[in-house]
Structures are given as C-alpha cells and as structure tokens.
N, C-alpha and C. Protein backbone atom coordinates (compact mmCIF):
# COMPACT_ATOMS: atom_id res chain seq x y z
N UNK A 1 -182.92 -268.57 94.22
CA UNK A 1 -184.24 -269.02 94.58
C UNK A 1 -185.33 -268.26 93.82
N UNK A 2 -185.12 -266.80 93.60
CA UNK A 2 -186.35 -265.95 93.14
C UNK A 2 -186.23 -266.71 91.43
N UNK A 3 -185.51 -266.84 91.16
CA UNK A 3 -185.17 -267.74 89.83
C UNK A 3 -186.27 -268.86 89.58
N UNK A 4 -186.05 -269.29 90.61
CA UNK A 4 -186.79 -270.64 90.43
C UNK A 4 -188.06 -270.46 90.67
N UNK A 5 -188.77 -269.29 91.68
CA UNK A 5 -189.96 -269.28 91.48
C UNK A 5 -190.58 -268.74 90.08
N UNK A 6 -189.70 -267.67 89.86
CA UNK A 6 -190.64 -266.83 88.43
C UNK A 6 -190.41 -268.26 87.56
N UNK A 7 -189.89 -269.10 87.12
CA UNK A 7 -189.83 -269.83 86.20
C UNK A 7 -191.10 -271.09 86.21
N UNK A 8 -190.99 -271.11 87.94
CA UNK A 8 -192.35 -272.17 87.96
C UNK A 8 -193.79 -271.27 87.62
N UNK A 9 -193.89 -269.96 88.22
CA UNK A 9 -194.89 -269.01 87.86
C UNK A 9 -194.95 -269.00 86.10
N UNK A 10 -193.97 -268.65 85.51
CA UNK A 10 -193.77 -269.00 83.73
C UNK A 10 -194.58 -270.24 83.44
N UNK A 11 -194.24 -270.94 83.80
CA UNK A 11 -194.53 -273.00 83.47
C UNK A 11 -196.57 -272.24 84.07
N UNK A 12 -196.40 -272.47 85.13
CA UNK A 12 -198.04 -271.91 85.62
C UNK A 12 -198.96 -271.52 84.80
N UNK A 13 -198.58 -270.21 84.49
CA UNK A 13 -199.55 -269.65 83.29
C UNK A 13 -199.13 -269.76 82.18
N UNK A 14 -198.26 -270.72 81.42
CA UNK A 14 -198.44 -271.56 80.03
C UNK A 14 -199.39 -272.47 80.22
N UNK A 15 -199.26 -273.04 81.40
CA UNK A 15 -200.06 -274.56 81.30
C UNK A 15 -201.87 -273.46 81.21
N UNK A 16 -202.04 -272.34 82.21
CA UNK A 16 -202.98 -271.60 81.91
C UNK A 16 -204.01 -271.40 81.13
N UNK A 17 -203.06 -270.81 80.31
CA UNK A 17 -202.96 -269.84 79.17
C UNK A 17 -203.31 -271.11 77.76
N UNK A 18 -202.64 -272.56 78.20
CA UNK A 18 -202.94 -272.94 76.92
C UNK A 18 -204.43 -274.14 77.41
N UNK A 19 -204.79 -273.87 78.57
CA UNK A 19 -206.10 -274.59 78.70
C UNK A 19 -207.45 -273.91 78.52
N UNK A 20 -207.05 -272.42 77.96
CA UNK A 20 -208.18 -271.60 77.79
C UNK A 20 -209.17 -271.68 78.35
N UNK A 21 -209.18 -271.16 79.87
CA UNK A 21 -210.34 -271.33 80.76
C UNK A 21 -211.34 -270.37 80.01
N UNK A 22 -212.66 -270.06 80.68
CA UNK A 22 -213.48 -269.30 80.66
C UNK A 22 -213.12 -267.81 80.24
N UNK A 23 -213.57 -267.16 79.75
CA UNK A 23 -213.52 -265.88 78.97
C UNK A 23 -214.32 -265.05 78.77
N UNK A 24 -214.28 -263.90 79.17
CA UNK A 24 -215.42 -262.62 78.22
C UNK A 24 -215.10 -263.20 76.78
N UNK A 25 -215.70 -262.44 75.82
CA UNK A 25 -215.20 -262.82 74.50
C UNK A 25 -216.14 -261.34 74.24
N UNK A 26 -216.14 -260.63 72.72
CA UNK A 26 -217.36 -259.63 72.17
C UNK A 26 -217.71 -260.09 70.72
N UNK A 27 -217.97 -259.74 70.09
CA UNK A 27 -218.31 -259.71 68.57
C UNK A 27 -219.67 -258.92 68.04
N UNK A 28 -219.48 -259.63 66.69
CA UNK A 28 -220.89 -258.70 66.09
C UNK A 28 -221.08 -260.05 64.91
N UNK A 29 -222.56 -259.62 64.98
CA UNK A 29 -223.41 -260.96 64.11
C UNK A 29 -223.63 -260.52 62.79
N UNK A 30 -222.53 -261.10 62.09
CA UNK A 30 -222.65 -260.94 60.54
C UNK A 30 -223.79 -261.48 60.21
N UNK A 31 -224.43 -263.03 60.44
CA UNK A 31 -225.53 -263.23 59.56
C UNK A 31 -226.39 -263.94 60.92
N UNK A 32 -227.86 -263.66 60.33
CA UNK A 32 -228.96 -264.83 61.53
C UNK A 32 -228.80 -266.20 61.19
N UNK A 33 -229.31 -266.21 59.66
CA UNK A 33 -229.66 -267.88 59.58
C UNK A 33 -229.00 -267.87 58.42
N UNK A 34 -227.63 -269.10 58.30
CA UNK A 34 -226.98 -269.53 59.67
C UNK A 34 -226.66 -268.25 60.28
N UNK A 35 -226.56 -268.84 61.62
CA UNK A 35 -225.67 -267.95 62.67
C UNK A 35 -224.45 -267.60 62.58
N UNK A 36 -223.73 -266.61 62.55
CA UNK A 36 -221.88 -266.22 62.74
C UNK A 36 -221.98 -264.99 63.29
N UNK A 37 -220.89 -265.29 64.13
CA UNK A 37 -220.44 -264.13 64.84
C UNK A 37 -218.70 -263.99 64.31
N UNK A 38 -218.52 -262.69 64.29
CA UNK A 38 -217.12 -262.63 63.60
C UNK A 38 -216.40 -262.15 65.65
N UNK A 39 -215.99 -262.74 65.61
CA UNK A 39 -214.97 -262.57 67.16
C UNK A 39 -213.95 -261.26 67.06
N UNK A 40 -213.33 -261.54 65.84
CA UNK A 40 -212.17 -260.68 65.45
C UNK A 40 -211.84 -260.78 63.94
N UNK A 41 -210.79 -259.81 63.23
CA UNK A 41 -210.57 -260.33 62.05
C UNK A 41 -210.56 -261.11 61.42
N UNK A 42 -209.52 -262.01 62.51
CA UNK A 42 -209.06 -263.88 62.18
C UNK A 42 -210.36 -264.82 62.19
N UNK A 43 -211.26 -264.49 62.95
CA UNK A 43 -212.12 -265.56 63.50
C UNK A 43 -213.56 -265.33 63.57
N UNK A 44 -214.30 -266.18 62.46
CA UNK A 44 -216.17 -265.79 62.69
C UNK A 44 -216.33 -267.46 63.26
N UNK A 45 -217.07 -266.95 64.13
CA UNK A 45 -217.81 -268.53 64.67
C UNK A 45 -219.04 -269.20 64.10
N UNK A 46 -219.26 -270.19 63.77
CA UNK A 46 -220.27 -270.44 63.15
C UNK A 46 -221.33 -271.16 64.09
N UNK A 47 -222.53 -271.25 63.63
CA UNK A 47 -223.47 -271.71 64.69
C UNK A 47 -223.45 -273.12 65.16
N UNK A 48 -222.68 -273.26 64.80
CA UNK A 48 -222.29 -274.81 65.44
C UNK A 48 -221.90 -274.36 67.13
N UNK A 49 -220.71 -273.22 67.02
CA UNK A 49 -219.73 -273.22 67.90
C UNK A 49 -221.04 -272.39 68.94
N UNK A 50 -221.76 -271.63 68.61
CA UNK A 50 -222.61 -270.60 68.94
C UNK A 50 -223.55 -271.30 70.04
N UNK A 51 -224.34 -271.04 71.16
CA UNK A 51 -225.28 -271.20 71.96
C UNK A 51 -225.70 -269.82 72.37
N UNK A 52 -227.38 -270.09 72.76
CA UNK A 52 -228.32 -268.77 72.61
C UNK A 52 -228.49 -268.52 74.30
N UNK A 53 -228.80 -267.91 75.33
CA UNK A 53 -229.57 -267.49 75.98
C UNK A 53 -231.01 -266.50 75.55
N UNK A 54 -231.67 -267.02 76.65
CA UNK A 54 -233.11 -266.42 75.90
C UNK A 54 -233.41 -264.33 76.00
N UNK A 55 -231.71 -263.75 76.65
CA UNK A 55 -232.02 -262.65 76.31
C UNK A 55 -231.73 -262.67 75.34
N UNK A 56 -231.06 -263.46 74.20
CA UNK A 56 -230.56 -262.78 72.49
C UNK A 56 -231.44 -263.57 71.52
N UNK A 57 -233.06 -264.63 72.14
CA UNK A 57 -233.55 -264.74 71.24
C UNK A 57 -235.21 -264.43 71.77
N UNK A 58 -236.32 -264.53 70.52
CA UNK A 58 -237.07 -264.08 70.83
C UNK A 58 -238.24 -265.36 71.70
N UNK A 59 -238.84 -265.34 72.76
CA UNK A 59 -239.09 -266.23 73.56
C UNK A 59 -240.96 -265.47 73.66
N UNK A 60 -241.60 -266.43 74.29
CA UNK A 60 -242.79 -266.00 74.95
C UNK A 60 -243.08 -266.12 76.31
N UNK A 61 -244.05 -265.04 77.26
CA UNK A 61 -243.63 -265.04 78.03
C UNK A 61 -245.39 -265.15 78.65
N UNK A 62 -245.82 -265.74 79.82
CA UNK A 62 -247.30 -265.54 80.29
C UNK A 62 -246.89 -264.35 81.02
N UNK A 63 -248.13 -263.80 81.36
CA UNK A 63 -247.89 -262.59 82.36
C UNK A 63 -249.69 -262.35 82.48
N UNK A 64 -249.71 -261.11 83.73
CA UNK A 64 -251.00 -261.08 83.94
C UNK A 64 -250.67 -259.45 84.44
N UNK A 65 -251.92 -258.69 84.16
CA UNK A 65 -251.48 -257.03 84.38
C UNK A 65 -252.54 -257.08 85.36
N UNK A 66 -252.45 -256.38 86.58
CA UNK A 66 -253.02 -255.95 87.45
C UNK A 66 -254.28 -257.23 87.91
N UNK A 67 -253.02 -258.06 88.38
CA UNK A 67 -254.20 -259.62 88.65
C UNK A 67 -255.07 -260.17 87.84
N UNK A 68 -255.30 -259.82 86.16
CA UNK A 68 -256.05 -260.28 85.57
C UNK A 68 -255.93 -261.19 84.88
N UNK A 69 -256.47 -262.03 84.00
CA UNK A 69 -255.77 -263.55 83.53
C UNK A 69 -255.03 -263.33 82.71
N UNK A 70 -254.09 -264.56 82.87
CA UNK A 70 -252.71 -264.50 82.52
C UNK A 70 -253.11 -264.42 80.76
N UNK A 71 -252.29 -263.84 80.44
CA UNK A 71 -251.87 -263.85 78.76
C UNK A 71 -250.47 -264.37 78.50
N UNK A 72 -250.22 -264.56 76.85
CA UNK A 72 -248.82 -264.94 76.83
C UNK A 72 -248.41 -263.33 75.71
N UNK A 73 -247.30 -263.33 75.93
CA UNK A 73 -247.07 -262.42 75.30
C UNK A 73 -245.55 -262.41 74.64
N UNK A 74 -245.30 -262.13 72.98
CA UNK A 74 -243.80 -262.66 72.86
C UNK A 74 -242.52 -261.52 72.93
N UNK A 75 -241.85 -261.77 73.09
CA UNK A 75 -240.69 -260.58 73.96
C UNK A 75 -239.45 -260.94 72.79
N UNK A 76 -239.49 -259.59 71.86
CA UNK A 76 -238.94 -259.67 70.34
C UNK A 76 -237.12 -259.46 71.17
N UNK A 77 -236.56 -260.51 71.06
CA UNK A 77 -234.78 -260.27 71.49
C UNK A 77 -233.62 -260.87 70.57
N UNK A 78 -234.88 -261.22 69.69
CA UNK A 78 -233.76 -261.80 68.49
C UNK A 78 -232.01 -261.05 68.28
N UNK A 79 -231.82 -261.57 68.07
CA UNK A 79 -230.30 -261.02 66.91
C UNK A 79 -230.57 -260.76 65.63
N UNK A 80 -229.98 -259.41 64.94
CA UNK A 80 -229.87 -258.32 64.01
C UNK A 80 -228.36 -259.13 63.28
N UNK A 81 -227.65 -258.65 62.24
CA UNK A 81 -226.66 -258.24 61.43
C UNK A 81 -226.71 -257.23 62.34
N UNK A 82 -225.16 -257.33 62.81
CA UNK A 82 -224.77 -255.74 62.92
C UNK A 82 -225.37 -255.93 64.46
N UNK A 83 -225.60 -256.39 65.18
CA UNK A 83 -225.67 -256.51 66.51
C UNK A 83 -223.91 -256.80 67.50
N UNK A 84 -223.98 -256.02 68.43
CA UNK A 84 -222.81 -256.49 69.16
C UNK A 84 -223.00 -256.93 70.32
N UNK A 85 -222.41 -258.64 70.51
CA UNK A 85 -222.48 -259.22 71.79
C UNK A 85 -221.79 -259.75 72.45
N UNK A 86 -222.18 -260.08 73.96
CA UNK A 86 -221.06 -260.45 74.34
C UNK A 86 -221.51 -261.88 75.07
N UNK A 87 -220.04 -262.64 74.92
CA UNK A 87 -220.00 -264.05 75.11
C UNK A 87 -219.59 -264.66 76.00
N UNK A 88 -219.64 -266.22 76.23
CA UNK A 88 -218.54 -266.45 77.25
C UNK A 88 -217.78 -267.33 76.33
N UNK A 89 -216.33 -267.47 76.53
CA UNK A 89 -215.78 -268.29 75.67
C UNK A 89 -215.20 -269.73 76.48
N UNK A 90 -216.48 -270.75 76.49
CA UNK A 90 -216.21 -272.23 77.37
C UNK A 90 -215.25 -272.75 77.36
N UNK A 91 -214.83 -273.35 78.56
CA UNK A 91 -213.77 -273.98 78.69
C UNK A 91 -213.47 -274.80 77.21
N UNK A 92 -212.01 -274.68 76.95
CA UNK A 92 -211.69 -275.31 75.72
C UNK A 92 -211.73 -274.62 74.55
N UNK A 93 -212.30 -273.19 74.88
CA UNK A 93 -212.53 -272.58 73.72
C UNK A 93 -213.02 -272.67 72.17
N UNK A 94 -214.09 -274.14 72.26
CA UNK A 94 -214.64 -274.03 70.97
C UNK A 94 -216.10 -274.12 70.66
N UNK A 95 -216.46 -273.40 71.95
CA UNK A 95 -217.93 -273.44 72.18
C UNK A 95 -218.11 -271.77 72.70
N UNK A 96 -218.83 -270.98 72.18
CA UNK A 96 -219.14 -269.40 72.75
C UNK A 96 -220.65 -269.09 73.45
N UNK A 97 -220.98 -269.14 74.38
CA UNK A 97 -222.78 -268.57 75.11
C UNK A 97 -222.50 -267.00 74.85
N UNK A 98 -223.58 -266.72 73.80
CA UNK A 98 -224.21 -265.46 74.00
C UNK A 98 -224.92 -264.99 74.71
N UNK A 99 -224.65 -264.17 75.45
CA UNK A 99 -225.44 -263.97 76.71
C UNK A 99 -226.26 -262.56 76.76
N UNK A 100 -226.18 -261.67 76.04
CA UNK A 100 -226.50 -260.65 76.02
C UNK A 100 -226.06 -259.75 74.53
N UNK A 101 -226.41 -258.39 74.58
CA UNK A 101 -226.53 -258.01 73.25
C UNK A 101 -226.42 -256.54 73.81
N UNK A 102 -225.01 -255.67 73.44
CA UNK A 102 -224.78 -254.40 73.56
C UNK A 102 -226.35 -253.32 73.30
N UNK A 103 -226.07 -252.35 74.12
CA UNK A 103 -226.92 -251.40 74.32
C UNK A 103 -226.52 -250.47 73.54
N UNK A 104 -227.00 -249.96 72.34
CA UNK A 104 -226.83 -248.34 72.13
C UNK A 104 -227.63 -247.55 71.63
C-alpha cells in the first residue's frame, strides 16, 4: 500500500512541477531599453516576457506637505544595468512581474 501512495505522490508533483505554478524568480537587468533580465546563465528574458510594477519604474506622484496645495512630484525608481530584482514567475512560466528591486 505505502507503494502505491509514494507513486501517486510521484505522478502529483510531476503533474506539479510541469505546470509551473507561481514562483519567486531573481535576476539582474542587463539592459533598459530594450528590457532583459538575465534569470540565470541559460536564460535572459526579454521585454516582451517582462511586466513593470510602479516600484521598478519611475512614476509621479501628487502630494501636499503640511496641508498645503497639492504638488506633483516624480519618484525616480527606474531600473539601472546591474540592478537586482525580484520577480514573480506567472503561471505558465512565460511571463515574469517585477516587483521590486534589491537593496544594497
């Protein structure tokens, strides 16, 4: 019997494993324009595959300091060469959200 479960548990996480759910992913941004992120040795993504959140680009923002009228003001979050970030890797694995951008 324990046979038969580990083997259905086996079958389980192939079927898993080859539907590539959701993922951390990391990398670093070889170029801005175009966009690539190199994932790993094997693999740079190109901006096709790529989507931005507005912490890794540069956005504008209104704001008002001590109740006074609002201003806009732009909030520099672009992506560098040589930046390291981290992703999610979408269901299906051929789409990556950058979501953020290592601290150092």
């Amino acid at each position: 019997m324990e046979d038969i479960l580990k083997e259905i548990q086996k079958l389980v996480l192939g079927v898993l494993n080859a539907q590539k759910l959701t993922t951390v992913a990391y990398g670093t941004v070889l170029s801005v324009s175009p966009l690539e992120v190199q994932l790993d040795q094997m693999l740079t993504l190109k901006e096709a595959q790529l989507k931005l959140t507005r912490a890794v680009m540069d956005h504008e923002v209104e704001m008002s300091l001590d109740g006074g009228a609002k201003q806009k003001y732009k909030v520099h979050n672009g992506l560098m060469v040589g930046d390291k970030v981290t992703m999610i890797r979408v269901h299906g694995g051929q789409q990556y959200l950058i979501i953020d951008k290592e601290v150092v």
